[in-house]
C-alpha atoms as a PDB file:
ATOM      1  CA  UNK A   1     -16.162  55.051   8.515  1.00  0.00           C
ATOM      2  CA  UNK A   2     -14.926  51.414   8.780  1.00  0.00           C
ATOM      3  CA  UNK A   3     -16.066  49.919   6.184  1.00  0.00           C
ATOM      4  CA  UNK A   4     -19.122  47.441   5.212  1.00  0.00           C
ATOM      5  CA  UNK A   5     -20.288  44.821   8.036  1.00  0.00           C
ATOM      6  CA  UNK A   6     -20.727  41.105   7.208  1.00  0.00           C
ATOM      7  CA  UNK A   7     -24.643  41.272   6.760  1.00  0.00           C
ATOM      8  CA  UNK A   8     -24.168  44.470   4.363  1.00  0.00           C
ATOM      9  CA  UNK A   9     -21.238  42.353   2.081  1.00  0.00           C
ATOM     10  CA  UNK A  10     -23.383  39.413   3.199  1.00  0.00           C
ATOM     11  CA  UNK A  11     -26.381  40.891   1.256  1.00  0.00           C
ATOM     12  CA  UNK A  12     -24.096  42.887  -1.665  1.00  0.00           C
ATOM     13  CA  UNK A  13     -22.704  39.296  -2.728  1.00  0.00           C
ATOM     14  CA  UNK A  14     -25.560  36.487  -1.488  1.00  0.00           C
ATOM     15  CA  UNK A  15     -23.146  35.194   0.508  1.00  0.00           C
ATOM     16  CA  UNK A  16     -23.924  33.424   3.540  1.00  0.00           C
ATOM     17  CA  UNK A  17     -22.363  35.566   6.894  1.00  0.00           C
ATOM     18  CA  UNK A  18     -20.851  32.362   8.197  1.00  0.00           C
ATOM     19  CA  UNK A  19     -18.823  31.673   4.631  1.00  0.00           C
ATOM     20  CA  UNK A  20     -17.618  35.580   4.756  1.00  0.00           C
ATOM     21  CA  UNK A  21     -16.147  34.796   8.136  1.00  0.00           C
ATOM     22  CA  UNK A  22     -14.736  31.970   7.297  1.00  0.00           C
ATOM     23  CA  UNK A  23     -12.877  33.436   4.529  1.00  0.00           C
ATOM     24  CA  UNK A  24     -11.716  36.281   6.863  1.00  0.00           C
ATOM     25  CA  UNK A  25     -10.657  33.782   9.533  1.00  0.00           C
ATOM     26  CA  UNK A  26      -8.143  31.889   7.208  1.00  0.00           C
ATOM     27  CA  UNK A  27      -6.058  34.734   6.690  1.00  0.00           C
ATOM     28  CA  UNK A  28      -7.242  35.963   2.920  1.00  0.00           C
ATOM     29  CA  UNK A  29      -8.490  39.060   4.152  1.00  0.00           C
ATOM     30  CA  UNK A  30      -7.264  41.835   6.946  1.00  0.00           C
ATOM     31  CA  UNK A  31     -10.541  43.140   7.801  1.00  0.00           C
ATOM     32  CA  UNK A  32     -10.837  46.188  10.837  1.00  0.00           C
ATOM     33  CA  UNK A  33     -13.089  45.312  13.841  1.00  0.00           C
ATOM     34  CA  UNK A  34     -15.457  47.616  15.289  1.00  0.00           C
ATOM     35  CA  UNK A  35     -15.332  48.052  19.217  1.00  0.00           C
ATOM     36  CA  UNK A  36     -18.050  44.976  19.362  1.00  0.00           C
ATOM     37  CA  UNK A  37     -15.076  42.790  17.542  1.00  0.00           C
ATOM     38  CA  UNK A  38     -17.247  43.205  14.222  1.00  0.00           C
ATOM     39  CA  UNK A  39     -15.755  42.893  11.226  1.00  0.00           C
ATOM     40  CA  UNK A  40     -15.503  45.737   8.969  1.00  0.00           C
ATOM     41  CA  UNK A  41     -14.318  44.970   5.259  1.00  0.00           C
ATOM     42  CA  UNK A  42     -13.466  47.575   2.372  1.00  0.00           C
ATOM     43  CA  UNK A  43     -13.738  47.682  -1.008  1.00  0.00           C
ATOM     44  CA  UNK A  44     -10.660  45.370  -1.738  1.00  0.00           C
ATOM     45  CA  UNK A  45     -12.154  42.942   0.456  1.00  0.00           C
ATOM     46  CA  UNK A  46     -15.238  42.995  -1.384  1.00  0.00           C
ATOM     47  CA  UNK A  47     -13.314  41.750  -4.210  1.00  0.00           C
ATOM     48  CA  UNK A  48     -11.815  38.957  -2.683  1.00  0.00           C
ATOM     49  CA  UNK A  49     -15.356  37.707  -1.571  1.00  0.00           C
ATOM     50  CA  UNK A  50     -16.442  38.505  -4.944  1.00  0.00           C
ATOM     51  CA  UNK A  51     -14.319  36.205  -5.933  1.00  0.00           C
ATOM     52  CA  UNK A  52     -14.338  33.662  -3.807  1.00  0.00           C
ATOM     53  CA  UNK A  53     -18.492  32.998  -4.714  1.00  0.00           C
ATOM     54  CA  UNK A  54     -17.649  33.053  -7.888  1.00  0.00           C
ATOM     55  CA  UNK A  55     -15.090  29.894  -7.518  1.00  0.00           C
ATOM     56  CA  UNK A  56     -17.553  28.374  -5.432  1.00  0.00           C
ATOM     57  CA  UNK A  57     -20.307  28.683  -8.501  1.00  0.00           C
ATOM     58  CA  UNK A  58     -17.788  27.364 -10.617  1.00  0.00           C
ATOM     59  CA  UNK A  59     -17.495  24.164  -8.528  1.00  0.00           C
ATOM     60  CA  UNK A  60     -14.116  24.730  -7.336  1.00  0.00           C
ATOM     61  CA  UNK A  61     -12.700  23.014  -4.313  1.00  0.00           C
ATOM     62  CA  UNK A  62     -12.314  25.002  -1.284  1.00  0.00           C
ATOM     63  CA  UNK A  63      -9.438  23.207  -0.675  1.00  0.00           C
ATOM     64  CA  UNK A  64      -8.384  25.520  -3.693  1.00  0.00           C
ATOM     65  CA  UNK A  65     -10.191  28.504  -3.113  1.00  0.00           C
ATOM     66  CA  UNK A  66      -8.044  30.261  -0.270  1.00  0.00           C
ATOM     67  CA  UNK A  67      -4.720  29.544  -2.459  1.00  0.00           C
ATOM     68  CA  UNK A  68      -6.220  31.604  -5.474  1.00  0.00           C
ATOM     69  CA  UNK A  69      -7.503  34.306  -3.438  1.00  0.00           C
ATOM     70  CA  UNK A  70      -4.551  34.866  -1.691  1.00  0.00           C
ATOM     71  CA  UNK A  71      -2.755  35.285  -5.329  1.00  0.00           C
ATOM     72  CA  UNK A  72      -5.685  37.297  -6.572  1.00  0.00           C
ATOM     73  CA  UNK A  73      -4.882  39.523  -2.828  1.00  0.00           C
ATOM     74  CA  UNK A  74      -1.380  39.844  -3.778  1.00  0.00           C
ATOM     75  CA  UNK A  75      -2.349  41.239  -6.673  1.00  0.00           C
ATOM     76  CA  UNK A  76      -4.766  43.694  -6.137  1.00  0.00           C
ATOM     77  CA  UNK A  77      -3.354  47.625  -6.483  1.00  0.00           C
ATOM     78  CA  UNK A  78      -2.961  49.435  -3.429  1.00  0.00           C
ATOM     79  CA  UNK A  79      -2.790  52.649  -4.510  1.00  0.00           C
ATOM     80  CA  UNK A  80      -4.570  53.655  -7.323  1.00  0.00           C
ATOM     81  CA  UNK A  81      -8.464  52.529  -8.809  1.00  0.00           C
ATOM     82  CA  UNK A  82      -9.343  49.277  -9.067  1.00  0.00           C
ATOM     83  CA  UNK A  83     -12.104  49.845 -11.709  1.00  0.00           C
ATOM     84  CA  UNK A  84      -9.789  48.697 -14.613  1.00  0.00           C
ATOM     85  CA  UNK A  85      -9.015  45.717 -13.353  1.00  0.00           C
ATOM     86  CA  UNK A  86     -11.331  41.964 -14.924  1.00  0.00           C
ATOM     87  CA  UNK A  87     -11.195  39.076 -12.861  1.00  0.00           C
ATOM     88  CA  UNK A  88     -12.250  35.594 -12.970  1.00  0.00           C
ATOM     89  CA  UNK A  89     -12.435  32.279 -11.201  1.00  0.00           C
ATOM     90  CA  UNK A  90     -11.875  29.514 -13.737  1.00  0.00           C
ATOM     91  CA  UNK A  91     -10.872  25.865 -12.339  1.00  0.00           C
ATOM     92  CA  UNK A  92      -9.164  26.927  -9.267  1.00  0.00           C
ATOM     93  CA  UNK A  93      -7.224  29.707 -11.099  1.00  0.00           C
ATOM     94  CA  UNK A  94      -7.622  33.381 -10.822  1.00  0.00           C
ATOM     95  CA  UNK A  95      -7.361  35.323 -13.685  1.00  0.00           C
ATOM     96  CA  UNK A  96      -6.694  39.585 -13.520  1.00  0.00           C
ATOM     97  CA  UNK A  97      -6.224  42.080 -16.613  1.00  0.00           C
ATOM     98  CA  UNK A  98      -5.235  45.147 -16.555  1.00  0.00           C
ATOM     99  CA  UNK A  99      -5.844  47.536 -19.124  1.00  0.00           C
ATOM    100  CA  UNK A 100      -2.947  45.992 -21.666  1.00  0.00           C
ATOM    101  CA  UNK A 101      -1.951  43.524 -19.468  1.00  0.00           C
ATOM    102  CA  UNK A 102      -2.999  39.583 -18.523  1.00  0.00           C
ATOM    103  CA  UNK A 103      -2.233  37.930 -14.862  1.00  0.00           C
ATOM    104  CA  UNK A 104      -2.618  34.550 -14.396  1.00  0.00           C
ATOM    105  CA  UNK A 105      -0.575  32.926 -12.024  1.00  0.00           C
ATOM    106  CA  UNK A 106      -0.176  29.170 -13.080  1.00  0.00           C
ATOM    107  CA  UNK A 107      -2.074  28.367 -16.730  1.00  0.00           C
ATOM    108  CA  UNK A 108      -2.226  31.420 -18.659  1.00  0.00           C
ATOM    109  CA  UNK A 109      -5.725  30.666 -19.415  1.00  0.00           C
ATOM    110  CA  UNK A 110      -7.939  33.930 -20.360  1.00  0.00           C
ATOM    111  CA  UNK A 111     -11.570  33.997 -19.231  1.00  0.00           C
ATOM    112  CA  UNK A 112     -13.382  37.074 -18.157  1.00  0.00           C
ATOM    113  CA  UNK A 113     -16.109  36.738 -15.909  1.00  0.00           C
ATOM    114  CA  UNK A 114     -17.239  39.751 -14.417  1.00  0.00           C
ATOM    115  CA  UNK A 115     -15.125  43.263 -14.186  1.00  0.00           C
ATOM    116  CA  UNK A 116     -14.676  45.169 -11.243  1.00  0.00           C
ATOM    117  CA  UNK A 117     -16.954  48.465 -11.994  1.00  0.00           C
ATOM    118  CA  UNK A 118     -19.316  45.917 -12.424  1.00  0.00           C
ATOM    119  CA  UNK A 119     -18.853  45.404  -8.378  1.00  0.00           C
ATOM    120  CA  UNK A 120     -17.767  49.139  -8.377  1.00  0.00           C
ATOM    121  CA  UNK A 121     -21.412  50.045  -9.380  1.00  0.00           C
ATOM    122  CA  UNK A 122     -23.278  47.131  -7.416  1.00  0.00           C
ATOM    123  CA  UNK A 123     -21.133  48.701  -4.087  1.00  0.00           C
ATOM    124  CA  UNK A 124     -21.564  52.054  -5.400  1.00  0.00           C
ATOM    125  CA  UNK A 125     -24.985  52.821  -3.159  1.00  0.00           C
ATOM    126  CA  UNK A 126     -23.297  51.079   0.179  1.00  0.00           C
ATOM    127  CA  UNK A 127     -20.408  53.877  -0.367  1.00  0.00           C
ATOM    128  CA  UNK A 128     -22.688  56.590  -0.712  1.00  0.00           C
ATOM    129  CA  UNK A 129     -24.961  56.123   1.801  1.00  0.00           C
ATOM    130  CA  UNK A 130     -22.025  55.791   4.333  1.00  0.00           C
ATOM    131  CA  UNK A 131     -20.754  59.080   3.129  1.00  0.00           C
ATOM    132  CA  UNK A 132     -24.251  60.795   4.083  1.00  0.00           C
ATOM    133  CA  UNK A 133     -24.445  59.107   7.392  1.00  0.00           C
ATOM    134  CA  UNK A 134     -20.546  60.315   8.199  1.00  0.00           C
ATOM    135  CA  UNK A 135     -20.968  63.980   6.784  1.00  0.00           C
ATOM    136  CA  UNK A 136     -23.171  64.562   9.683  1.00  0.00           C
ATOM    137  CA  UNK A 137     -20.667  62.624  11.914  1.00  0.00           C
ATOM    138  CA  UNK A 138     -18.020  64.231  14.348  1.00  0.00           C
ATOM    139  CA  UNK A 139     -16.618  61.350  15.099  1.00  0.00           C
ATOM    140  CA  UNK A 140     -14.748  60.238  11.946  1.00  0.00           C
ATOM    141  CA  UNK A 141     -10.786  60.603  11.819  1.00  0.00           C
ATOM    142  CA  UNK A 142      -9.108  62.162   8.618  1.00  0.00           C
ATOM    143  CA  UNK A 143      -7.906  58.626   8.476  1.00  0.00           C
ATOM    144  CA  UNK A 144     -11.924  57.494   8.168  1.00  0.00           C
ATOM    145  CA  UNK A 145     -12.389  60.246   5.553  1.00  0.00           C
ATOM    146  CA  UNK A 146      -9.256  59.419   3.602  1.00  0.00           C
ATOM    147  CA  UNK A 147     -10.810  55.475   3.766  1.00  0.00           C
ATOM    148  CA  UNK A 148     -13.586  56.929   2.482  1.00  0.00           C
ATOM    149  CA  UNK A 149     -12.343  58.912  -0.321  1.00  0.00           C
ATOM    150  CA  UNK A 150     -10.513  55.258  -1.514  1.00  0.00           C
ATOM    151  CA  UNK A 151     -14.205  53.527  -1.270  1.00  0.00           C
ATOM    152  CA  UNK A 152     -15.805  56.244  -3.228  1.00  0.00           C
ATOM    153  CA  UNK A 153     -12.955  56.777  -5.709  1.00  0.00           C
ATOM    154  CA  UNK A 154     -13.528  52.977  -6.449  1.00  0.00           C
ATOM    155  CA  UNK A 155     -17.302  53.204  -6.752  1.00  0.00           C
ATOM    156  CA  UNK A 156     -18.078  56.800  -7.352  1.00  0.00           C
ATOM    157  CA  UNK A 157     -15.244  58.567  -8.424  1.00  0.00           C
ATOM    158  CA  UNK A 158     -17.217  61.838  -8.402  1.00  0.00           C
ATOM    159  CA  UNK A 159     -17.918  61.911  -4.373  1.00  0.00           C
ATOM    160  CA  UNK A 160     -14.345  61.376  -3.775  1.00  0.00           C
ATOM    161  CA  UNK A 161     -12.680  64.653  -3.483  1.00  0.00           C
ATOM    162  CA  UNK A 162     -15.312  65.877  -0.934  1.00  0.00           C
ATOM    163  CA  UNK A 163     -14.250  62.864   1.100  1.00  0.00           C
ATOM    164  CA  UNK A 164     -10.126  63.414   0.906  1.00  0.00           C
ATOM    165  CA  UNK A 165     -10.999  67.431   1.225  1.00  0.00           C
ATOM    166  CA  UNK A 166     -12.544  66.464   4.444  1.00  0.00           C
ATOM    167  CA  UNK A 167      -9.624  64.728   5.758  1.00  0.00           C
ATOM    168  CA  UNK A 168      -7.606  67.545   5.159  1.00  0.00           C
ATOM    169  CA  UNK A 169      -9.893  69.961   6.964  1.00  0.00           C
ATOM    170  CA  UNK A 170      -9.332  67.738  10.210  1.00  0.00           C
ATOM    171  CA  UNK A 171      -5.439  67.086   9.277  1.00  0.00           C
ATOM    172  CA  UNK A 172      -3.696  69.513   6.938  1.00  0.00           C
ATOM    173  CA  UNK A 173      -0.586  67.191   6.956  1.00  0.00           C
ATOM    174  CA  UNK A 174      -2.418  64.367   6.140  1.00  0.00           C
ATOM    175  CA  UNK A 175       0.372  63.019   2.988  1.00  0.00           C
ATOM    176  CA  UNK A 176      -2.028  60.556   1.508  1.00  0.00           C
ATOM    177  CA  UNK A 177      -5.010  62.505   0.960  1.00  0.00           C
ATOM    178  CA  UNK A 178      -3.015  65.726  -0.712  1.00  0.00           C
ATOM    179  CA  UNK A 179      -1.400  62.461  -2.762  1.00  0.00           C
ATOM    180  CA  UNK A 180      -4.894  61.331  -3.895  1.00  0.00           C
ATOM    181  CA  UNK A 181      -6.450  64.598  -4.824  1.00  0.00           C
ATOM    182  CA  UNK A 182      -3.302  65.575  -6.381  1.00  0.00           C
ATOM    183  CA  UNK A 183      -3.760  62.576  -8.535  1.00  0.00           C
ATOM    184  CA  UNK A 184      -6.958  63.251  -9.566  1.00  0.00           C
ATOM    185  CA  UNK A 185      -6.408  66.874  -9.867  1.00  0.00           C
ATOM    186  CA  UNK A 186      -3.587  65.679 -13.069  1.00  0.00           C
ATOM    187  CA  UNK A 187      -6.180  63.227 -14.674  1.00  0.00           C
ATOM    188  CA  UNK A 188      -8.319  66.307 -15.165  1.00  0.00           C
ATOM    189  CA  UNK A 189      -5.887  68.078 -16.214  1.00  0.00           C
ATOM    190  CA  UNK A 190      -5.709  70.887 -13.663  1.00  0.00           C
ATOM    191  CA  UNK A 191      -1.755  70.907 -13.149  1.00  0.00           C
ATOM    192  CA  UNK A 192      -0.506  73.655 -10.725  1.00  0.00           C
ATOM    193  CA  UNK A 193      -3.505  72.753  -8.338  1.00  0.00           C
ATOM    194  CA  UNK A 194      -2.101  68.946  -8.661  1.00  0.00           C
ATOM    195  CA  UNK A 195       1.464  69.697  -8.341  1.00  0.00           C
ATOM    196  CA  UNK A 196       0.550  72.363  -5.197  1.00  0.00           C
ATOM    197  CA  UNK A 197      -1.116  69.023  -3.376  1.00  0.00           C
ATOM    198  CA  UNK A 198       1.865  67.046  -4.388  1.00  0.00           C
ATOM    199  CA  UNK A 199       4.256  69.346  -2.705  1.00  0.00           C
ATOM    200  CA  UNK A 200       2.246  69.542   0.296  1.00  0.00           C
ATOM    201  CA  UNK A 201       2.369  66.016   0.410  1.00  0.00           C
ATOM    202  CA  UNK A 202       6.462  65.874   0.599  1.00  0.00           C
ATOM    203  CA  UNK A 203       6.320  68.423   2.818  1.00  0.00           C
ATOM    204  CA  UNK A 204       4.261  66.564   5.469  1.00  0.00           C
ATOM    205  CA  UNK A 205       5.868  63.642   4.626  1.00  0.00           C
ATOM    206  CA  UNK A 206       9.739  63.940   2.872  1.00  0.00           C
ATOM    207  CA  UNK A 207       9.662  59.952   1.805  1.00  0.00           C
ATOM    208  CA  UNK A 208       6.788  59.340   0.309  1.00  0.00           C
ATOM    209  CA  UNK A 209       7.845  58.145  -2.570  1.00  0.00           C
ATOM    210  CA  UNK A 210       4.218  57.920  -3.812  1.00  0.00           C
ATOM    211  CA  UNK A 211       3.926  61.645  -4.086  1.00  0.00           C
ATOM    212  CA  UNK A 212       7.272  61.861  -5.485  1.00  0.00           C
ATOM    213  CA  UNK A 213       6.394  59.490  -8.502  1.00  0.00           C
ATOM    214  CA  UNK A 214       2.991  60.999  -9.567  1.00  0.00           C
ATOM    215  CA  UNK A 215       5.271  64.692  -9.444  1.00  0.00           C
ATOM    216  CA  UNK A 216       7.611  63.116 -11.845  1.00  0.00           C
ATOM    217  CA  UNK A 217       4.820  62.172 -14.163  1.00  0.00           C
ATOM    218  CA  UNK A 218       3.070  65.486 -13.872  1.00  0.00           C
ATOM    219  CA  UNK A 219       6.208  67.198 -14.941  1.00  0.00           C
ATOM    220  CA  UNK A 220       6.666  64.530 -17.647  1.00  0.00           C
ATOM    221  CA  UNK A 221       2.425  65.622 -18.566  1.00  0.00           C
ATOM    222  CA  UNK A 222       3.582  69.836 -18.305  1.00  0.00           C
ATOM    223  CA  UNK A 223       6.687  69.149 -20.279  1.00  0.00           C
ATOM    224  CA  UNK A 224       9.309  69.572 -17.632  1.00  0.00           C
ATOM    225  CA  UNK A 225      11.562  66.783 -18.059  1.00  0.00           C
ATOM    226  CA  UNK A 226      14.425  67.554 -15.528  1.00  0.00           C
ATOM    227  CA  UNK A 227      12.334  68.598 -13.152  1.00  0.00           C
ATOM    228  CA  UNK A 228      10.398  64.968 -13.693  1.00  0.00           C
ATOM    229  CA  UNK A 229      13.872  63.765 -13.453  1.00  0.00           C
ATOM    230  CA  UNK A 230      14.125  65.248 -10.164  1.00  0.00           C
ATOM    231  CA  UNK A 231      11.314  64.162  -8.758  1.00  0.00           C
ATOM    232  CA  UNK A 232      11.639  60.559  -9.830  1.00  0.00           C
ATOM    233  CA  UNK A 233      15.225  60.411  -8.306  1.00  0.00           C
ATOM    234  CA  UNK A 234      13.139  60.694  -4.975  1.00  0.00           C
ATOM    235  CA  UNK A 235      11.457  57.585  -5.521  1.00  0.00           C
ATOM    236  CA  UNK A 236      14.054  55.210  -6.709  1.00  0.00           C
ATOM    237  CA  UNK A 237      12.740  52.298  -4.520  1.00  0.00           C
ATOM    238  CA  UNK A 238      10.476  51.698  -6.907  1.00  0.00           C
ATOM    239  CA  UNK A 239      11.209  49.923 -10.287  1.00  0.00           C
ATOM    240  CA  UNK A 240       9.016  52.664 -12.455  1.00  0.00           C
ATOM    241  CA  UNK A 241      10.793  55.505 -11.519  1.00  0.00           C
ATOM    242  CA  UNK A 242      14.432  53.769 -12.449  1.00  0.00           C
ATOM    243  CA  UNK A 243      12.361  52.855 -15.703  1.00  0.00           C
ATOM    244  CA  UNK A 244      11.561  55.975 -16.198  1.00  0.00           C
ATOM    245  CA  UNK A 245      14.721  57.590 -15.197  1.00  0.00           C
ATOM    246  CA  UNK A 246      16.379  55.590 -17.741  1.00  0.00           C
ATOM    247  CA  UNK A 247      13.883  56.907 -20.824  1.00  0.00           C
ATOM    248  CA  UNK A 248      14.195  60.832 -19.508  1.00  0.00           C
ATOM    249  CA  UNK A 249      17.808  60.298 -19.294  1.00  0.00           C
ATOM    250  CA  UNK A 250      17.752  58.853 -23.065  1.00  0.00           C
ATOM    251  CA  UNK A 251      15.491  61.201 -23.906  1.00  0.00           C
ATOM    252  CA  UNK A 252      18.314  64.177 -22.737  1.00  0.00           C
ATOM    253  CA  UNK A 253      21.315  62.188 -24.002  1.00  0.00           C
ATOM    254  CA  UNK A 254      22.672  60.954 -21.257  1.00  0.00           C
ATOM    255  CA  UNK A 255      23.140  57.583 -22.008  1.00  0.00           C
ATOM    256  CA  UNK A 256      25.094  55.936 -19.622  1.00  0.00           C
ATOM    257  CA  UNK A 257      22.827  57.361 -17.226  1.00  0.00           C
ATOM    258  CA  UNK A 258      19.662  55.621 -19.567  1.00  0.00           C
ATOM    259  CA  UNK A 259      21.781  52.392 -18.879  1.00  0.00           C
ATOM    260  CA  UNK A 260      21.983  52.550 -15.388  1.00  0.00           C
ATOM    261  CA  UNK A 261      18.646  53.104 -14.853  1.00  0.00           C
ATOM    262  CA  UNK A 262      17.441  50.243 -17.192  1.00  0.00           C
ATOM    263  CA  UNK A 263      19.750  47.584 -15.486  1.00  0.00           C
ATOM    264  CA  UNK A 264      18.122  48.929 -11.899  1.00  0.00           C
ATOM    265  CA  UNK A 265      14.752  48.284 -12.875  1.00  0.00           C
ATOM    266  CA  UNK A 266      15.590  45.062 -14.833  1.00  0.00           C
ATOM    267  CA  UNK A 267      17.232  44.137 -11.171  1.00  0.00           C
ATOM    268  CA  UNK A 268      14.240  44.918  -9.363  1.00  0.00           C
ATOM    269  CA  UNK A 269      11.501  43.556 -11.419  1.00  0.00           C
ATOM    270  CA  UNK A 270      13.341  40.558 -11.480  1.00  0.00           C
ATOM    271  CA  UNK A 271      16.033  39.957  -8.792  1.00  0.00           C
ATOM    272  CA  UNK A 272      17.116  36.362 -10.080  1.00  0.00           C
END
């Protein structure tokens, strides 16, 4: 599965083909190609375009447009659900909350236009159906299932599991989809079945710090703190594990340890 062609977004959004390309020919978006040089765009493409009408609607410039969508690209969460997330074209200016917190780039202005499961829902039967037409397929990668799983996790959570459990049948190894499930495996709260994906994860693939994070906050969610300690010293390139190193190490006592960990993430999140 690679994604949605230009007459299928084309249609989704009422957005003329030749715009879409456009848009994907500046640079904003990182769309596949089929063999026939097609595009293909995913879901956090979708977005983007989503985005980009809207600005047009609201009588922005184009000379503006590509700037604010390449802010609102930056943006976007890689890996986790974008469902959360509210996002709006006001004046130029792209404007992103999620949950607690507000983005916005240059005014701080707060207008809500549309949210993403909005989208999610509109996109929702475009997912679906390519999951019918691939199940029969032979010719999809565990990569193209794994993309498939993030589409439907986006748009119908429900259908994604069958999707990363398909990737797994084709490659047992495959980190990111035993990352995935084993995420959503925690929010339901089924715990040894998310921290036996987790492992499997680091076992295929030692440095991914990913899997290491979401094991240090499924010990934190079972109780264990030094083992969540543990597991969130093997993802110290990322601010939120020093972060949360330094409240486990509070948490324990050791304080100088807490400290350590709190000037680390203060570094990261803000190297100047």
């Amino acid at each position: 599965m690679k994604g949605y062609s230009t007459r299928d977004v084309a249609e989704l959004l009422e957005l003329s083909p030749d715009t879409i390309r456009e848009i994907a020919r500046a640079g904003v978006l990182a769309p596949s190609r089929t063999e026939g040089n097609q595009y293909r765009f995913d879901f956090q493409d979708i977005i983007v375009l989503r985005t980009a009408k809207e600005l047009m609607d609201a009588g922005v410039r184009r000379a503006q447009i590509n700037h604010a969508l390449f802010k609102l690209k930056s943006r976007l969460p890689s890996n986790r659900p974008l469902t959360s997330l509210r996002i709006a074209g006001d004046g130029g200016k792209v404007v992103i909350r999620e949950e607690d917190q507000v983005y916005d780039p240059d005014s701080g202005q707060i207008h809500f236009n549309f949210a993403v499961a909005d989208l999610a829902g509109t996109v929702a039967p475009l997912a679906r159906q390519a999951a019918e037409e691939a199940e029969g397929s032979d010719q999809l990668s565990s990569d193209d299932w794994f993309d498939l799983g993030v589409d439907l996790e986006a748009v119908s959570p429900e259908d994604a599991p069958a999707a990363y459990l398909r990737a797994l049948e084709l490659d047992p190894y495959h980190s990111d989809a035993h990352v995935n499930i084993g995420r959503l495996l925690q929010e339901a709260g089924e715990y040894e079945a998310a921290e036996d994906h987790y492992n499997r994860a680091l076992d295929a693939e030692p440095d991914n710090v990913l899997a290491a994070f979401n094991m240090g906050t499924l010990f934190e969610d079972m109780g264990r703190v030094q083992d969540a300690i543990s597991a969130y010293k093997r993802a110290t390139n990322l601010a939120d594990a020093h972060y949360n190193l330094s409240r486990l190490y509070e948490l324990v006592g050791e304080h100088a340890e807490a400290l350590k960990h709190l000037k680390t993430y203060r570094s990261l999140i803000d190297p100047s």
